[in-house]
C-alpha atoms as a PDB file:
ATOM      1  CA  UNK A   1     170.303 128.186 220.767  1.00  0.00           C
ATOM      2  CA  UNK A   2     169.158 124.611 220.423  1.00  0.00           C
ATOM      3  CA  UNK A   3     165.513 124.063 220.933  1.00  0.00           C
ATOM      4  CA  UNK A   4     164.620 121.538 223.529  1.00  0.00           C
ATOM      5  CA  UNK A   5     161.827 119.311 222.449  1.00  0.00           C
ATOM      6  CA  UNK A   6     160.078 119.637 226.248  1.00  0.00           C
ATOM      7  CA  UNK A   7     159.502 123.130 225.226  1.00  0.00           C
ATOM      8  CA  UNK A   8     157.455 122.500 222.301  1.00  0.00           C
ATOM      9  CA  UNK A   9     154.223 123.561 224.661  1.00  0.00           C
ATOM     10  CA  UNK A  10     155.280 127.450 223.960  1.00  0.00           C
ATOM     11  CA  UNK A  11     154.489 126.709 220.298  1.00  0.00           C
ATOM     12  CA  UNK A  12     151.586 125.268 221.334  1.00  0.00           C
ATOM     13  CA  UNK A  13     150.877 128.149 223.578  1.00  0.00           C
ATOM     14  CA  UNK A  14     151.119 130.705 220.893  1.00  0.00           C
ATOM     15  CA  UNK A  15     148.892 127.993 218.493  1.00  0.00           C
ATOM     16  CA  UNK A  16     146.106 128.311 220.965  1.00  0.00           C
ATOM     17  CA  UNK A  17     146.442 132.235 221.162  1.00  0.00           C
ATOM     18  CA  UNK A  18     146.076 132.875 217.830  1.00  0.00           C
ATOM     19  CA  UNK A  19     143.277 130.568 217.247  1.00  0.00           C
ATOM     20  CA  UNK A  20     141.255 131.182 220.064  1.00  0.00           C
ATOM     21  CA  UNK A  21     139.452 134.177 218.758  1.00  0.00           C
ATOM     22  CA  UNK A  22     139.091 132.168 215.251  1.00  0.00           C
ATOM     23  CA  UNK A  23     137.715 128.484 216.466  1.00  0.00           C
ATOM     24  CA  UNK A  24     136.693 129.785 219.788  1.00  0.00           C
ATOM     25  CA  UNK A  25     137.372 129.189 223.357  1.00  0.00           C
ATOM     26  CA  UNK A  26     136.284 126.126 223.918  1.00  0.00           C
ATOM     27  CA  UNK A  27     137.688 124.525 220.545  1.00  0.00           C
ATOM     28  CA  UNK A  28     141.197 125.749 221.535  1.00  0.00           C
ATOM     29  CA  UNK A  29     140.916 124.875 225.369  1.00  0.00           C
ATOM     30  CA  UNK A  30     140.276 121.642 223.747  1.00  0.00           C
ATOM     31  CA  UNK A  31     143.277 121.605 221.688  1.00  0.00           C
ATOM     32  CA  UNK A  32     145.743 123.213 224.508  1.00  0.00           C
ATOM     33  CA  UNK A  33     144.194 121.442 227.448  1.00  0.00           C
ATOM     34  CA  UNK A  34     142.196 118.185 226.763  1.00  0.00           C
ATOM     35  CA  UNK A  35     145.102 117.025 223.811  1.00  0.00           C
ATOM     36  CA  UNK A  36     148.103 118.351 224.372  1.00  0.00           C
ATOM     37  CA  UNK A  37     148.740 119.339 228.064  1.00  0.00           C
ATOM     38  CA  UNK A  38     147.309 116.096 228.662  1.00  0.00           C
ATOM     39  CA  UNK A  39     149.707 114.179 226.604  1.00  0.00           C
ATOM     40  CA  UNK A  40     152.683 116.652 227.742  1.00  0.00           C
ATOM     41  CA  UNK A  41     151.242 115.586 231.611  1.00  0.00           C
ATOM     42  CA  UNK A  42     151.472 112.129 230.778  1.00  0.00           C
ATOM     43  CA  UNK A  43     155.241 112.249 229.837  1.00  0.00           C
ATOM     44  CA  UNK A  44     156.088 114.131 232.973  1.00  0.00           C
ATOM     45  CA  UNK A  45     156.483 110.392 234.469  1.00  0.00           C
ATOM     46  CA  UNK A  46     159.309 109.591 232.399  1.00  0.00           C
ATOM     47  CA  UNK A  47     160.643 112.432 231.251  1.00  0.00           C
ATOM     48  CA  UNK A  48     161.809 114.297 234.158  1.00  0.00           C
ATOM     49  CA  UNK A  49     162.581 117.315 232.286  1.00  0.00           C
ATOM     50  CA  UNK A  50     158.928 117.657 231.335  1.00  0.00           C
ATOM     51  CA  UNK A  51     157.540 117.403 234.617  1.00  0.00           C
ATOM     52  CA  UNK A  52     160.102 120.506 235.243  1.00  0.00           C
ATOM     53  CA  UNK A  53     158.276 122.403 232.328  1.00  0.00           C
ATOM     54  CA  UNK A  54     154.622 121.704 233.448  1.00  0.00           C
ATOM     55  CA  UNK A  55     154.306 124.364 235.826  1.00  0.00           C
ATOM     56  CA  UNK A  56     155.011 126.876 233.173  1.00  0.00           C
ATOM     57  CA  UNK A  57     152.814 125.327 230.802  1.00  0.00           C
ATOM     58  CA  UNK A  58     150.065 125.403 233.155  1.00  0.00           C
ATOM     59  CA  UNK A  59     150.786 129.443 234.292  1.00  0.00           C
ATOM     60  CA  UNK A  60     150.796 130.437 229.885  1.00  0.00           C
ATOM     61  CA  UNK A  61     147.002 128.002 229.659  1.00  0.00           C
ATOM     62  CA  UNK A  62     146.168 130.302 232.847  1.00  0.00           C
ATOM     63  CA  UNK A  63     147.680 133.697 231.015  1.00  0.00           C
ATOM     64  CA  UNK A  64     146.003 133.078 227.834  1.00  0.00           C
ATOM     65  CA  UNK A  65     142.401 132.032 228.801  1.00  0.00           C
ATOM     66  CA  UNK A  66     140.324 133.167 231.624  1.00  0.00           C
ATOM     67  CA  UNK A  67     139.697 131.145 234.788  1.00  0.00           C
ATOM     68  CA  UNK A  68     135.910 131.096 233.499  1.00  0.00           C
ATOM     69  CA  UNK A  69     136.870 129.562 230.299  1.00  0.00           C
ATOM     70  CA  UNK A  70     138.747 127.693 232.151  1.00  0.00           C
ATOM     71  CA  UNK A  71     135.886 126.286 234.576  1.00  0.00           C
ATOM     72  CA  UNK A  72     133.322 125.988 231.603  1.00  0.00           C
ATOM     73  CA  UNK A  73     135.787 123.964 229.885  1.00  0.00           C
ATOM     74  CA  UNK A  74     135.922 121.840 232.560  1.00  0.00           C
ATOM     75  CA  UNK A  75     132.183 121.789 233.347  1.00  0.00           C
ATOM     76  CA  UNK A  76     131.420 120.541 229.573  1.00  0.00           C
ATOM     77  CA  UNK A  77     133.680 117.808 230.013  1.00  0.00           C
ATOM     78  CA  UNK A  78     132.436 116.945 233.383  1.00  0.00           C
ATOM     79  CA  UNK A  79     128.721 117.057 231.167  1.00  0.00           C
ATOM     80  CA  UNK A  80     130.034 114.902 228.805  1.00  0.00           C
ATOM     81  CA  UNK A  81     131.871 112.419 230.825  1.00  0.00           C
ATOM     82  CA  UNK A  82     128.737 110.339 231.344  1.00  0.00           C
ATOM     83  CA  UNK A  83     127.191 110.877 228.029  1.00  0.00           C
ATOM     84  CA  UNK A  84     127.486 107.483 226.098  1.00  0.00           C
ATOM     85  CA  UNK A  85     127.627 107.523 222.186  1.00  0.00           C
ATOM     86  CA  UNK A  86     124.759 106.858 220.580  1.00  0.00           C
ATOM     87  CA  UNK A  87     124.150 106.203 216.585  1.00  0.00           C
ATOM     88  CA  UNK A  88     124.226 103.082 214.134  1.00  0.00           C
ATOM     89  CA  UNK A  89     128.148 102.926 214.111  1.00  0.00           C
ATOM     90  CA  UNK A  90     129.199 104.344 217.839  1.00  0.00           C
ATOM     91  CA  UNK A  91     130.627 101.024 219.036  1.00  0.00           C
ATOM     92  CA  UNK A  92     132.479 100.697 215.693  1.00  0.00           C
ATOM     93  CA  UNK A  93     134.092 103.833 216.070  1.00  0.00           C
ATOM     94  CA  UNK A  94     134.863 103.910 219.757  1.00  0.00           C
ATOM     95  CA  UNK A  95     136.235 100.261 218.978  1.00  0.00           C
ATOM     96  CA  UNK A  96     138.787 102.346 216.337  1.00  0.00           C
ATOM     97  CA  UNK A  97     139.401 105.378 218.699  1.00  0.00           C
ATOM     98  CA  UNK A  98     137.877 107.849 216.633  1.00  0.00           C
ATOM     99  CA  UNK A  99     135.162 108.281 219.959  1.00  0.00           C
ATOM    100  CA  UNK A 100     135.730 107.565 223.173  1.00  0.00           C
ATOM    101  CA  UNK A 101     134.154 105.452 225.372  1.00  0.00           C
ATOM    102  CA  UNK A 102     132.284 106.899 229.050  1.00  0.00           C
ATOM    103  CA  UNK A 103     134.806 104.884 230.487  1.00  0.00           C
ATOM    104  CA  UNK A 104     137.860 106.364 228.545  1.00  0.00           C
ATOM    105  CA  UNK A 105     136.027 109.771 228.838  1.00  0.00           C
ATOM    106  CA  UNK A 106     136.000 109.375 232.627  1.00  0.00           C
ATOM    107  CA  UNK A 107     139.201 108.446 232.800  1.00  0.00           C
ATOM    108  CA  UNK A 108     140.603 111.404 230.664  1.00  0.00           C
ATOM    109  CA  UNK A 109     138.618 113.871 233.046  1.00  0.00           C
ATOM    110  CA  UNK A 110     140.615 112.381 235.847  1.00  0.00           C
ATOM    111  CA  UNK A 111     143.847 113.295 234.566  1.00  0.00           C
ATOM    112  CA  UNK A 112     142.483 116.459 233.443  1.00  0.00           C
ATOM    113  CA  UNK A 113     141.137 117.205 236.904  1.00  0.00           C
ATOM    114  CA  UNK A 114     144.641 116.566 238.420  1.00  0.00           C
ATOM    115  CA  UNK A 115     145.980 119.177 235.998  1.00  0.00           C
ATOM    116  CA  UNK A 116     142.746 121.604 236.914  1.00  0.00           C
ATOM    117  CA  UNK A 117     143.705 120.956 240.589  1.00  0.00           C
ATOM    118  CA  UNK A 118     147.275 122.380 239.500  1.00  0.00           C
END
């Protein structure tokens, strides 16, 4: 059977499964949720066959971690959103992407929100 690259989120699925109990929750809700359902979301408006896919995606981040990691996930973001960077070299490094600004912070939440809402 020929793999379908919109179904690369199952590998991803089974990623986050087997490294939540080693990084933790939060860590992996991270990696599954803030990276890449977020960039997977973001295709679904021009690749039609992703925004097919995204349901499922969204029911295996619901099978593998609890609605309470779920929420605290969400809640440290939230926490976070407003926080600005502070340190000698912050606006260097949110200048080269490596941090992210409050506004690209808040803007990330809102997409992630949409998805929470989901």
């Amino acid at each position: 059977m020929t793999r379908r690259f919109q179904d690369i989120w199952k590998d991803q699925g089974k990623a986050a499964e087997g490294n939540a109990a080693r990084f933790g929750a939060m860590q992996t809700l991270d990696y599954l949720i803030g990276e890449k359902l977020d960039e997977y979301a973001s295709s679904t408006t021009t690749r039609p066959e992703f925004a097919r896919e995204l349901p499922r995606f969204l029911a295996e981040v619901r099978r593998i971690f609890s609605r309470y990691d779920i929420a605290a996930y969400f809640e440290a973001l939230e926490q976070d959103a407003g926080v600005p960077n502070s340190g000698p070299h912050a606006k260097e490094l949110e200048d080269s992407g490596l941090l992210m600004s409050v506004a690209d912070k808040n803007a990330r939440i809102k997409r992630l929100q949409q998805l929470k809402a989901m």
